[in-house]
Protein backbone atom coordinates (compact mmCIF):
# COMPACT_ATOMS: atom_id res chain seq x y z
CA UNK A 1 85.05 110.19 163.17
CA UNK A 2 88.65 109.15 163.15
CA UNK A 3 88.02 105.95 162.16
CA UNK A 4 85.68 107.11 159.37
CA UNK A 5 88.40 109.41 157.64
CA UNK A 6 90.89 106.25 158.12
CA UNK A 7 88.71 104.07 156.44
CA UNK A 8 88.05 106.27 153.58
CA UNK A 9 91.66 107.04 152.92
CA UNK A 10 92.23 103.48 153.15
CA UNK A 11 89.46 103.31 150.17
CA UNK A 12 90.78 105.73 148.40
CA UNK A 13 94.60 104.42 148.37
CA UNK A 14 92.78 101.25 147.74
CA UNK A 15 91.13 102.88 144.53
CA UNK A 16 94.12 104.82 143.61
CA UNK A 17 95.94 101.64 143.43
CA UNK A 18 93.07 100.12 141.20
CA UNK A 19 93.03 102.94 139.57
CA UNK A 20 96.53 102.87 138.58
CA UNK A 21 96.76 98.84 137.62
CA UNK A 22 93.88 99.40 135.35
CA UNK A 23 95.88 102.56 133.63
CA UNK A 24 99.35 100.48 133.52
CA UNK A 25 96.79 97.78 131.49
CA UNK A 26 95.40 100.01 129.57
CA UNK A 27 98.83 101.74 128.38
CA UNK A 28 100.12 98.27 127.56
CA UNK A 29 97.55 97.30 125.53
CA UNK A 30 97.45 100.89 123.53
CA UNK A 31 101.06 99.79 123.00
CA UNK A 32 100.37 96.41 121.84
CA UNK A 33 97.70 97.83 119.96
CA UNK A 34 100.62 100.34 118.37
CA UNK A 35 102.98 97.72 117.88
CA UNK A 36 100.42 95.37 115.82
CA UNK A 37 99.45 98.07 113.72
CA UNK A 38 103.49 99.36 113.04
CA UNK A 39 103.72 95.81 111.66
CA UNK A 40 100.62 95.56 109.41
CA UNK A 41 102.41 98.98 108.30
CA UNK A 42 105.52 97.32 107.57
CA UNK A 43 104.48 93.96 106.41
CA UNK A 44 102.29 95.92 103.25
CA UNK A 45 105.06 98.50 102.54
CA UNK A 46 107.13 95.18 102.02
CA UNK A 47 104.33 93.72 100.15
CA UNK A 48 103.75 96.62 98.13
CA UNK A 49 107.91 97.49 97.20
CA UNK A 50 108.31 93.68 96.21
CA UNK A 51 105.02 94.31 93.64
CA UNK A 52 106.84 97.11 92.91
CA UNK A 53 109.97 95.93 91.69
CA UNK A 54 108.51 93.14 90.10
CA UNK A 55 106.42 95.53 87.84
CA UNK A 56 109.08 97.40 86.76
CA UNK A 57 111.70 94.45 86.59
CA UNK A 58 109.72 92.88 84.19
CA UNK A 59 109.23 95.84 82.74
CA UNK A 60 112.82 96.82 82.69
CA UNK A 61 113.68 92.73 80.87
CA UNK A 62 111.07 93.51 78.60
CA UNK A 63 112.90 96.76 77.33
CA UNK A 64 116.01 95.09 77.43
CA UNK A 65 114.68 92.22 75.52
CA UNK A 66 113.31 94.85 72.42
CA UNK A 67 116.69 96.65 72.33
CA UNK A 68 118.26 93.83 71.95
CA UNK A 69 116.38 92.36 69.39
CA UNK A 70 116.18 96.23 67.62
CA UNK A 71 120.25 95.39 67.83
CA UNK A 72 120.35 92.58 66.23
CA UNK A 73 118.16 94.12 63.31
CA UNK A 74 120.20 97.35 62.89
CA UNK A 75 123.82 95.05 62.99
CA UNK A 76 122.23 92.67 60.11
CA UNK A 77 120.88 96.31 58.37
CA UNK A 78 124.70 97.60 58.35
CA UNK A 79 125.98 94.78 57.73
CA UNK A 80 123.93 93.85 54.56
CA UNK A 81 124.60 97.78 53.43
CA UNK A 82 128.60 97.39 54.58
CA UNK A 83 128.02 94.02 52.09
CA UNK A 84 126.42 96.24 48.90
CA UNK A 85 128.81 98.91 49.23
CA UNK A 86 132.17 96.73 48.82
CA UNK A 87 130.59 94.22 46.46
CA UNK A 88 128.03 96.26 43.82
C-alpha cells in the first residue's frame, strides 16, 4: 500500500512537472504570438500614416502651387490697373 501511494505521488509530481513545462510553452508562444501581431499592428499604422501624409502632402503642394499661380494673376491684374490709372 505504501509503495502504491509513493508511486502515485511520484506520478503525479511527475505530471505536475509536465504539466507545468507544457504551460511555460504554451505562455511563451501566446506571447510570441502577441508580439508578432503588436508588430503587424505597428508595421500598417506606419504604412498607413506614410500614405497618409503623402495624400495630403501632395495635396497640400498642389494648393500651394494654385495660390501661387492665382498670385501671380492678381499682381499682373493690379499691376496692369496701377498702369491705366497713372497713364489714361
Amino acid at each position: 500500500m505504501q509503495s502504491a501511494k509513493l508511486r502515485l505521488e511520484r506520478e503525479l509530481t511527475a505530471a505536475r512537472e509536465r504539466w507545468l513545462v507544457e504551460r511555460q510553452q504554451i505562455v511563451e508562444q501566446k506571447e510570441a504570438e502577441k508580439r508578432e501581431a503588436l508588430l503587424e499592428v505597428r508595421n500598417q499604422s506606419e504604412k498607413d500614416y506614410k500614405e497618409f501624409l503623402q495624400e495630403h502632402k501632395d495635396t497640400l503642394n498642389k494648393a500651394l502651387t494654385e495660390a501661387r499661380k492665382q498670385f501671380s494673376r492678381d499682381k499682373v491684374r493690379l499691376l496692369f490697373a496701377l498702369v491705366e490709372l497713372f497713364y489714361f
